[in-house]
N, C-alpha and C. Protein backbone atom coordinates (compact mmCIF):
# COMPACT_ATOMS: atom_id res chain seq x y z
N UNK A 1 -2.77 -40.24 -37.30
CA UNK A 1 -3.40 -40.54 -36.04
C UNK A 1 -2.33 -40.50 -34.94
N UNK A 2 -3.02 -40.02 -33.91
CA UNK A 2 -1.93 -39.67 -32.73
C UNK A 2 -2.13 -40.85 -31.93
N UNK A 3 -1.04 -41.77 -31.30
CA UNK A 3 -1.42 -42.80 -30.65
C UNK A 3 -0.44 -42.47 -29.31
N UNK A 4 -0.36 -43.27 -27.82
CA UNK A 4 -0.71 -42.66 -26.76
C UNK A 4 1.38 -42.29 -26.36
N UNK A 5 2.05 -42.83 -26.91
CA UNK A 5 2.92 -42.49 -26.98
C UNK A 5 3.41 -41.71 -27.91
N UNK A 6 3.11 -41.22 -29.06
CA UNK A 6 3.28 -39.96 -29.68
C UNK A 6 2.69 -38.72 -28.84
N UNK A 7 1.49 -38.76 -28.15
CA UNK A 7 0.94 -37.54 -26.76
C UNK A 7 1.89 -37.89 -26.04
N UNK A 8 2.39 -38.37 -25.25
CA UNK A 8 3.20 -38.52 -24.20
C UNK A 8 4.38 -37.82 -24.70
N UNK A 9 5.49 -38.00 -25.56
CA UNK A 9 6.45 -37.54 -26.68
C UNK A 9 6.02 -35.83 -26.82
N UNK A 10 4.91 -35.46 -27.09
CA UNK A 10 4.71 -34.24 -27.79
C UNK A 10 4.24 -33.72 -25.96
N UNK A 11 4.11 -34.31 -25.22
CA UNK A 11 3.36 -33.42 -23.81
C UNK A 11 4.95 -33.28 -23.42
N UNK A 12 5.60 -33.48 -23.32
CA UNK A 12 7.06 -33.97 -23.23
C UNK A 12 7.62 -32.59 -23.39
N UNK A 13 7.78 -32.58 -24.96
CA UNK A 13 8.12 -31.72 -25.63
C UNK A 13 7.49 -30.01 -25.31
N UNK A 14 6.26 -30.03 -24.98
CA UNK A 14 5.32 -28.56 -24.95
C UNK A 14 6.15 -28.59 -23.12
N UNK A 15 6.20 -29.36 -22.51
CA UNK A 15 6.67 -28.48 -21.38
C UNK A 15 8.26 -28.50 -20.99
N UNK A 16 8.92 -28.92 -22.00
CA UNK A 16 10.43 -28.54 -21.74
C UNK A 16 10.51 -27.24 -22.40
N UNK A 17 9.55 -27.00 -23.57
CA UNK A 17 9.66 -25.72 -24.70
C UNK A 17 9.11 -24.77 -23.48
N UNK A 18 7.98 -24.92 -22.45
CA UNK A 18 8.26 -24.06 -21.83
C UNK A 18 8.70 -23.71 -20.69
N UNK A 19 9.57 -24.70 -20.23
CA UNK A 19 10.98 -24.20 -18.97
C UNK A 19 11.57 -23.41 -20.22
N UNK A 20 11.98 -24.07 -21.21
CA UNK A 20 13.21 -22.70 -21.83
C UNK A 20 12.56 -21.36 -21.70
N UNK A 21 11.09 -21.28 -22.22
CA UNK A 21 10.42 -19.87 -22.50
C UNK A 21 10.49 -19.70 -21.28
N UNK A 22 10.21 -19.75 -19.98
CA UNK A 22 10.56 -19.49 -18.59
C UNK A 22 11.64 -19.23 -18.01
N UNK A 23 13.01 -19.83 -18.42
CA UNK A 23 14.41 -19.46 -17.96
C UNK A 23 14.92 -18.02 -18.97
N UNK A 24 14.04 -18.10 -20.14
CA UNK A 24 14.81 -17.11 -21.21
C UNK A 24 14.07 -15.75 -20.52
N UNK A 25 12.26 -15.56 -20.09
CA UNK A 25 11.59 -14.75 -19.76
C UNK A 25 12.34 -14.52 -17.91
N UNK A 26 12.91 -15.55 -17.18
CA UNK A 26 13.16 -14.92 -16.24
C UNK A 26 14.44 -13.88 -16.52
N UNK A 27 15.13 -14.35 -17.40
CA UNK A 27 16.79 -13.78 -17.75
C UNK A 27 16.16 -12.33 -18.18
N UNK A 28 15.33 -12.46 -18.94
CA UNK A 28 14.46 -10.94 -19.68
C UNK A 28 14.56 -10.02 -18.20
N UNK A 29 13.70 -10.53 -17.38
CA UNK A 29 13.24 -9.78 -16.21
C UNK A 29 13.62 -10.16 -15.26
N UNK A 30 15.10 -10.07 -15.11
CA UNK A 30 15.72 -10.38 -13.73
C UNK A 30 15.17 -9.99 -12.86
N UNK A 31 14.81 -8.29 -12.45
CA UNK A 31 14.50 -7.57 -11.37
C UNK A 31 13.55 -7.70 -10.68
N UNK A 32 12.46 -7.78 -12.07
CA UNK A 32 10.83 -8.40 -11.28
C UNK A 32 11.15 -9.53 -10.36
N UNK A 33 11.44 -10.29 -11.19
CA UNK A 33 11.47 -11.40 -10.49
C UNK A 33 12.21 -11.30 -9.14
N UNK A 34 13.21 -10.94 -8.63
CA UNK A 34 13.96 -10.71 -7.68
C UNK A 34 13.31 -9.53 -6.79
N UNK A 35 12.42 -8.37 -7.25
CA UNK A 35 11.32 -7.55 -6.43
C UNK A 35 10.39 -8.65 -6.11
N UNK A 36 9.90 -9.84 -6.62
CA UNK A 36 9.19 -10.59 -6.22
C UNK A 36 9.47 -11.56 -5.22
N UNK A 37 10.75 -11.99 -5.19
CA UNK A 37 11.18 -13.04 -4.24
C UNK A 37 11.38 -12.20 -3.36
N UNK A 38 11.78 -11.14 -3.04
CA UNK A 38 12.26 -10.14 -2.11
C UNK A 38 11.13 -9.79 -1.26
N UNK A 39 9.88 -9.33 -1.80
CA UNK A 39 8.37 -9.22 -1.50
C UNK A 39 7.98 -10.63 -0.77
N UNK A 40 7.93 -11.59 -1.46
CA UNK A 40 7.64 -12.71 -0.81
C UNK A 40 8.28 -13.49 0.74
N UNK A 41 9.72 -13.07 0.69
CA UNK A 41 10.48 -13.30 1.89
C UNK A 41 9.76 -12.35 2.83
N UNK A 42 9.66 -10.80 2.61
CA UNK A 42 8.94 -9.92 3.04
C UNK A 42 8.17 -10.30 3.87
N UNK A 43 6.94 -11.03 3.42
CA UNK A 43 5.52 -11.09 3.30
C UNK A 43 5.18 -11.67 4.53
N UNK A 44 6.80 -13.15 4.45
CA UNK A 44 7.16 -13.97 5.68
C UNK A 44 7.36 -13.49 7.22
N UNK A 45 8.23 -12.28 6.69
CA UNK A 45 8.78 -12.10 7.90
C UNK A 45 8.21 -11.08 9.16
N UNK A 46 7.02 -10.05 7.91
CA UNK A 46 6.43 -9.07 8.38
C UNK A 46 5.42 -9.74 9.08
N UNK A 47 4.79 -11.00 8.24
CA UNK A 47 3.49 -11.48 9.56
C UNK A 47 4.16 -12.33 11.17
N UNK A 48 5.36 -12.79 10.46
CA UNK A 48 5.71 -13.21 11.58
C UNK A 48 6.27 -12.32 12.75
N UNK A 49 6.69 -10.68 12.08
CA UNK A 49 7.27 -10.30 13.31
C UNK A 49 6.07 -9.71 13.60
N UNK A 50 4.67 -9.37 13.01
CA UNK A 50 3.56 -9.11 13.87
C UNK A 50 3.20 -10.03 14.95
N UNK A 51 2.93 -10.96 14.57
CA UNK A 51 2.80 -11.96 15.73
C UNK A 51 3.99 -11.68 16.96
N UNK A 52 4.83 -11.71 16.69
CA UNK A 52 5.72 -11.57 18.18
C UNK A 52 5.62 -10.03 18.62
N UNK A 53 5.37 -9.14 17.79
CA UNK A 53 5.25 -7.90 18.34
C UNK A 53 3.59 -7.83 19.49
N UNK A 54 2.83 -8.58 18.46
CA UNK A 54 1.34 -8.60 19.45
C UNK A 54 1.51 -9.87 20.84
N UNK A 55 2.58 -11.07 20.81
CA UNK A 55 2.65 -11.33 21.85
C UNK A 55 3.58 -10.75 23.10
N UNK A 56 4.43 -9.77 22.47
CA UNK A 56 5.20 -9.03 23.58
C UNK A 56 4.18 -7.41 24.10
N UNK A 57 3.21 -7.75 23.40
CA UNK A 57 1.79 -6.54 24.07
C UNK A 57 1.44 -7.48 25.09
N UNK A 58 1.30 -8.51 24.47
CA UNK A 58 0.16 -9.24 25.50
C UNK A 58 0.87 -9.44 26.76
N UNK A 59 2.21 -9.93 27.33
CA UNK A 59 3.01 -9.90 28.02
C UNK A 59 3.75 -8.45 29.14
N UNK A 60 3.43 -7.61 28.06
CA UNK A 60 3.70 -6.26 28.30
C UNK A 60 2.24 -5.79 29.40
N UNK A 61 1.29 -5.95 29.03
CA UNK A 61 0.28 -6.06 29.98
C UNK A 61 -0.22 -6.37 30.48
N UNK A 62 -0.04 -7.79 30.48
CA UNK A 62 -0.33 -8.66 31.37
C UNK A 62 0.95 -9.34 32.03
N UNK A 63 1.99 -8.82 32.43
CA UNK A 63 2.84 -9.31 33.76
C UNK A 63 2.96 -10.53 34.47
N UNK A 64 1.51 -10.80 34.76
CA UNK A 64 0.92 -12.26 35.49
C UNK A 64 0.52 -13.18 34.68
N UNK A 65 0.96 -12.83 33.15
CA UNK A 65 0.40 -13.98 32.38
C UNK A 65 1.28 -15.31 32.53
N UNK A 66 1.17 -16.40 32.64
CA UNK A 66 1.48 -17.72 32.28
C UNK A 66 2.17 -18.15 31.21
N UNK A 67 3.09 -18.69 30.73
CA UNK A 67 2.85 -19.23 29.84
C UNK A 67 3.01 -20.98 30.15
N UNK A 68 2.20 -21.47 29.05
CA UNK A 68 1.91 -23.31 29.40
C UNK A 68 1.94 -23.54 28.14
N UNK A 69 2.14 -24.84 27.34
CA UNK A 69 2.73 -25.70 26.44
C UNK A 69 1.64 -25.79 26.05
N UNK A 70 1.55 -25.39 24.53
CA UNK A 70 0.25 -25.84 23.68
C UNK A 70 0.31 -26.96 22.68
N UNK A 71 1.69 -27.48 23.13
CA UNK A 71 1.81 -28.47 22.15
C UNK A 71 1.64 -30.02 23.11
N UNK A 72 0.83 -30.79 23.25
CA UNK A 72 -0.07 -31.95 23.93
C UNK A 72 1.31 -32.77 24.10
N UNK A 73 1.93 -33.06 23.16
CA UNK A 73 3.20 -33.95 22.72
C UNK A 73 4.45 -33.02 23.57
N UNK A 74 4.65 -32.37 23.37
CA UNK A 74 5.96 -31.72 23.83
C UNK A 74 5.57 -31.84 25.51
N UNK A 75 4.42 -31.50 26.30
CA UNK A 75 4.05 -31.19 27.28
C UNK A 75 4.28 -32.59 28.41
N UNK A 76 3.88 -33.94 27.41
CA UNK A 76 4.21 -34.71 27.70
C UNK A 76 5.62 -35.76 27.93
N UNK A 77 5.97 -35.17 26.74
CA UNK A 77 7.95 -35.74 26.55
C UNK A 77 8.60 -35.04 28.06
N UNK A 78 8.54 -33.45 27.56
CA UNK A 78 9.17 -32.86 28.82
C UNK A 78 8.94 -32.47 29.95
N UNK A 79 7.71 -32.78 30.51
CA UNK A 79 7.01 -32.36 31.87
C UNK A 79 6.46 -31.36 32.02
N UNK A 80 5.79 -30.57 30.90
CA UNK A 80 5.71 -29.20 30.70
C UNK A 80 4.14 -29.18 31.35
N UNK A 81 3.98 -28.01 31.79
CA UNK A 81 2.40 -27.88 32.28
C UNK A 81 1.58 -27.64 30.92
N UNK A 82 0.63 -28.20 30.37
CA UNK A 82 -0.28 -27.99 29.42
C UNK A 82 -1.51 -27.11 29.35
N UNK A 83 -1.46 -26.70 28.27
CA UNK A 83 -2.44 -25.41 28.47
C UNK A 83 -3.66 -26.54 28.78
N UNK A 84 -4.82 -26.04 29.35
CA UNK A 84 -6.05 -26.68 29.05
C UNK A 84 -6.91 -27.17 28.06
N UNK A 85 -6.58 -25.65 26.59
CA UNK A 85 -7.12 -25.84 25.96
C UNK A 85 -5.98 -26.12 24.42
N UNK A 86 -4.62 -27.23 24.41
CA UNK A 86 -3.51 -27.42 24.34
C UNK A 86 -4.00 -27.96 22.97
N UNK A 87 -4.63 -28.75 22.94
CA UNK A 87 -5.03 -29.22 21.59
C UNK A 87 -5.59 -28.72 20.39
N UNK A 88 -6.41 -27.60 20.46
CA UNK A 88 -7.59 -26.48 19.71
C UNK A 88 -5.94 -25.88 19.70
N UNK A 89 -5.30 -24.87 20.39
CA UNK A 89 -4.44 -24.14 19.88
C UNK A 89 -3.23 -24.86 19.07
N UNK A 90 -2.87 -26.25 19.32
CA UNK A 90 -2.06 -26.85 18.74
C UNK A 90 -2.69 -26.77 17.16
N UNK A 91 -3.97 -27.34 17.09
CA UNK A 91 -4.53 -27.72 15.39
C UNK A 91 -4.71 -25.95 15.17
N UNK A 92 -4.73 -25.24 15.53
CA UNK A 92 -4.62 -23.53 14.98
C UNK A 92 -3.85 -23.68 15.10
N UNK A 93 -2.30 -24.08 15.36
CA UNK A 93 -0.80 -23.99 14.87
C UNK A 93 -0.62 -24.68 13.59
N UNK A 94 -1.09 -25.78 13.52
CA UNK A 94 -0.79 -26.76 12.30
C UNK A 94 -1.63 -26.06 11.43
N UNK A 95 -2.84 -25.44 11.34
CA UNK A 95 -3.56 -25.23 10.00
C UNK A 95 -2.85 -24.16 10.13
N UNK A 96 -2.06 -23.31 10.71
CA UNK A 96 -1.51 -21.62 10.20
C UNK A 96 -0.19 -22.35 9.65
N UNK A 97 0.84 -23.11 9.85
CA UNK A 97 1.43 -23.86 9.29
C UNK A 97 1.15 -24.49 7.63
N UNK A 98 0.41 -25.44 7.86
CA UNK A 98 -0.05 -25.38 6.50
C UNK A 98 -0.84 -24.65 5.53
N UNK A 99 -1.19 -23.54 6.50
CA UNK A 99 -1.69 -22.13 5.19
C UNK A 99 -0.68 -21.50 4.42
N UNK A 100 0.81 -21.61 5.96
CA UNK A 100 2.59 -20.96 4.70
C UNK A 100 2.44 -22.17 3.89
N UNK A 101 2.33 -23.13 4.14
CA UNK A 101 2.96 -24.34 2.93
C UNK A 101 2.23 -24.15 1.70
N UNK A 102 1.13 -23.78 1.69
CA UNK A 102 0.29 -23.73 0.88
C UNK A 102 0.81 -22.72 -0.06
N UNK A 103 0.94 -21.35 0.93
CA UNK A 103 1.17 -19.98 0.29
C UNK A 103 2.44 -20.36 -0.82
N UNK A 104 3.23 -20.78 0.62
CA UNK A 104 5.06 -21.06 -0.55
C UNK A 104 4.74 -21.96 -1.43
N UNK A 105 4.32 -22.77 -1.75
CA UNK A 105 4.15 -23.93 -3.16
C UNK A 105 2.94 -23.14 -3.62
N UNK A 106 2.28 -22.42 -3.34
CA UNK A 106 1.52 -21.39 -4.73
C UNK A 106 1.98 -20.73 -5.17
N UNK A 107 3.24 -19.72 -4.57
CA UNK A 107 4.16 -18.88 -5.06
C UNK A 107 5.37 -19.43 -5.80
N UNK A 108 5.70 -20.37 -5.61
CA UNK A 108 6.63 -21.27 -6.22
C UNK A 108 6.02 -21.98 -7.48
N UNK A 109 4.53 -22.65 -7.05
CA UNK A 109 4.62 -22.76 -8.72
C UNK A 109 4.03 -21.83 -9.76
N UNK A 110 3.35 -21.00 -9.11
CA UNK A 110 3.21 -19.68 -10.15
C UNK A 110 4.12 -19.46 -10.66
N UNK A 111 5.32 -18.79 -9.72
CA UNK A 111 6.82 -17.94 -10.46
C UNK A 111 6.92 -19.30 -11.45
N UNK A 112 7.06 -20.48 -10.91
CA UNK A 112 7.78 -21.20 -12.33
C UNK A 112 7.04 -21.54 -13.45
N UNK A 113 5.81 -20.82 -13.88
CA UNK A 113 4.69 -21.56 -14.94
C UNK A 113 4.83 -19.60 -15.62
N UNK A 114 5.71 -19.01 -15.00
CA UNK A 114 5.75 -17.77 -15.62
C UNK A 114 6.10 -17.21 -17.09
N UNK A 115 5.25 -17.45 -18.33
CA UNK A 115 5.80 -16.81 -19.53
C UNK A 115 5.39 -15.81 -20.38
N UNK A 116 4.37 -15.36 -19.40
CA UNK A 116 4.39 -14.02 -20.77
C UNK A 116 3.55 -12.95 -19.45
N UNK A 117 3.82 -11.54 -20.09
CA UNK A 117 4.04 -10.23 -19.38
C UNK A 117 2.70 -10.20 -18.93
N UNK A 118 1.65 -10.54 -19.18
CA UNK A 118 0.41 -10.99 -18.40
C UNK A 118 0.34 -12.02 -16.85
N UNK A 119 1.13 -13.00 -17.48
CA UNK A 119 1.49 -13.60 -16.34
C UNK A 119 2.37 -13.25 -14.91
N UNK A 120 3.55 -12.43 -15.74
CA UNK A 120 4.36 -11.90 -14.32
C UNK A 120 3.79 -10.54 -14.01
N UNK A 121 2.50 -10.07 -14.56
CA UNK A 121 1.55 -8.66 -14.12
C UNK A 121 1.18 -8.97 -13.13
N UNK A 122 0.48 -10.34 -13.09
CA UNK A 122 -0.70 -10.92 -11.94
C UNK A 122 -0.37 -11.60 -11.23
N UNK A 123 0.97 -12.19 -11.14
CA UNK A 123 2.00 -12.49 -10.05
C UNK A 123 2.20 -11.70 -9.19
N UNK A 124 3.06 -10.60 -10.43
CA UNK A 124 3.40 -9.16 -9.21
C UNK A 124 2.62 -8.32 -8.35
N UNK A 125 1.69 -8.03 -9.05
CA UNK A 125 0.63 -7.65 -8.33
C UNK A 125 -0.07 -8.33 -6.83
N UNK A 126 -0.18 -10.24 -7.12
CA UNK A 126 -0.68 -10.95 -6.29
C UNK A 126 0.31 -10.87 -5.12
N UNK A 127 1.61 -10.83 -5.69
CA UNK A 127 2.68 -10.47 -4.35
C UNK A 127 2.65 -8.94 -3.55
N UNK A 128 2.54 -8.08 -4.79
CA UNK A 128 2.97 -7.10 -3.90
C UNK A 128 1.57 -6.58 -3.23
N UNK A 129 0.19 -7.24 -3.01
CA UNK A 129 -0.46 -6.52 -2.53
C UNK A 129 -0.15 -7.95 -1.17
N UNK A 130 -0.27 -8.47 -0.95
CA UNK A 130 -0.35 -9.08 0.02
C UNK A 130 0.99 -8.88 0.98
N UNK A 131 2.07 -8.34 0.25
CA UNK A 131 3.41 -7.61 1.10
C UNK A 131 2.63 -6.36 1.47
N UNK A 132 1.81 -5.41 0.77
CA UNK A 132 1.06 -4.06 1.07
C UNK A 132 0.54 -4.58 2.87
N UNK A 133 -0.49 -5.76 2.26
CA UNK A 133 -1.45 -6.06 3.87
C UNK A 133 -0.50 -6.10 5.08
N UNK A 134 0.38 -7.20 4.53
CA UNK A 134 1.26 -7.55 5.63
C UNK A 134 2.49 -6.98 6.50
N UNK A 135 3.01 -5.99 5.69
CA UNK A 135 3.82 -4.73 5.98
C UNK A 135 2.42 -3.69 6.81
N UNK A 136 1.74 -3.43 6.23
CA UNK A 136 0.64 -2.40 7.24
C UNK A 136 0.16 -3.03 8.47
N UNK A 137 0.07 -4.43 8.64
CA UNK A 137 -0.13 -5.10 10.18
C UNK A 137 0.84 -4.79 10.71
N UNK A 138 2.22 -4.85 10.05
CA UNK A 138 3.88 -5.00 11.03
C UNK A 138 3.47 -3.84 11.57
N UNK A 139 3.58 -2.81 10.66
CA UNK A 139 3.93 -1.24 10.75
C UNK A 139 3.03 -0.89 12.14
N UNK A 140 1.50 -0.89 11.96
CA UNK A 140 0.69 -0.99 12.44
C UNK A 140 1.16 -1.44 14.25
N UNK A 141 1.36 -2.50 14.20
CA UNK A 141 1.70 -2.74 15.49
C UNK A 141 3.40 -2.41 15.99
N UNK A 142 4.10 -2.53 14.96
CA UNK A 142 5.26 -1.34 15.60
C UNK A 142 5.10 0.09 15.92
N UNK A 143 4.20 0.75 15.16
CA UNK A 143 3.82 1.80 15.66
C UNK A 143 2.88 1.90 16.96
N UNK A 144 2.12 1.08 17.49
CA UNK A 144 1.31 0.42 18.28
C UNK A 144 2.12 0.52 19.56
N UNK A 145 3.35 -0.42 19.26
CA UNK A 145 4.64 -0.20 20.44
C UNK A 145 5.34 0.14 20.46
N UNK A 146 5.73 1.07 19.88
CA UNK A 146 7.09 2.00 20.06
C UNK A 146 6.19 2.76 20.81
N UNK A 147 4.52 3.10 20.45
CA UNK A 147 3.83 4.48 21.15
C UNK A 147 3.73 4.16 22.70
N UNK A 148 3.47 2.74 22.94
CA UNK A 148 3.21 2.50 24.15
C UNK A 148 4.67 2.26 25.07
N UNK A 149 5.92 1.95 24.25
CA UNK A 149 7.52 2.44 24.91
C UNK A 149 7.42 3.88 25.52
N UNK A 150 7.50 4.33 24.68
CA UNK A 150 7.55 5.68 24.22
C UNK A 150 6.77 6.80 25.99
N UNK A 151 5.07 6.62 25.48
CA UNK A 151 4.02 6.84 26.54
C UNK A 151 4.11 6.28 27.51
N UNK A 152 4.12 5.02 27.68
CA UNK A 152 3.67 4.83 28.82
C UNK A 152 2.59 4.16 29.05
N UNK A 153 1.64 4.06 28.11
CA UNK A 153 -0.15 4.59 27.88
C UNK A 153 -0.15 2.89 28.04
């Protein structure tokens, strides 16, 4: 009979047995793994430089645009003029915020629950298509503005 500290002892045991199967399977597949972290930094940087590429459009054509403090708190500390609608865009900052947190601790604990070639299939895959999306927005809008450097248009 198993009593509640012999489970505790043996749950113990099944997940140190598999960090080793995880440190031995990452050593197996250095590269994946490192095409994966590489993809994932990627993934970061491409949505973020979309975003600044689509706010230097918006700026780019609109000349007379404003800018005002969407953060309610900051607007107040430093005297900043506040957007009107400062609060709605602030909580769309915090939930796009906590959608990366989310993303990075899903990708983090996937990679580390990684042990068998099924598992780092549907990892890799889950990474590299979402580097696919997010590289074709960058691209997309760098090509977007280099055309409108470029033209004129």
């Amino acid at each position: 009979m198993i009593d509640d500290t012999n489970l505790k002892r043996l749950e113990g045991e099944i997940l140190n047995e598999k960090r080793k199967l995880h440190k031995e399977y990452v050593k197996e597949h250095k590269l994946a793994f490192k095409i994966m972290d590489c993809l994932f930094i990627l993934i970061i940087l491409s949505n973020l430089g979309a975003l600044a590429l689509t706010n230097a459009l918006v700026f780019k054509n609109e000349p007379a645009t404003q800018v005002l403090e969407a953060n309610p708190v900051a607007s107040e500390v430093h005297d900043y003029q506040a957007h009107p609608q400062a609060k709605t865009f602030f909580t769309g900052f915090l939930f796009q915020m906590g959608c990366y947190g989310i993303l990075f601790l899903c990708y983090i604990s996937n990679r580390a629950n990684v042990h068998t070639k099924k598992g780092l299939i549907l990892n890799f895959t889950l990474v590299f298509f979402m580097a696919f999306v997010c590289l074709t927005d960058l691209t997309n809008n760098l090509g977007y503005y280099v055309g409108r450097l470029l033209w004129g248009v």
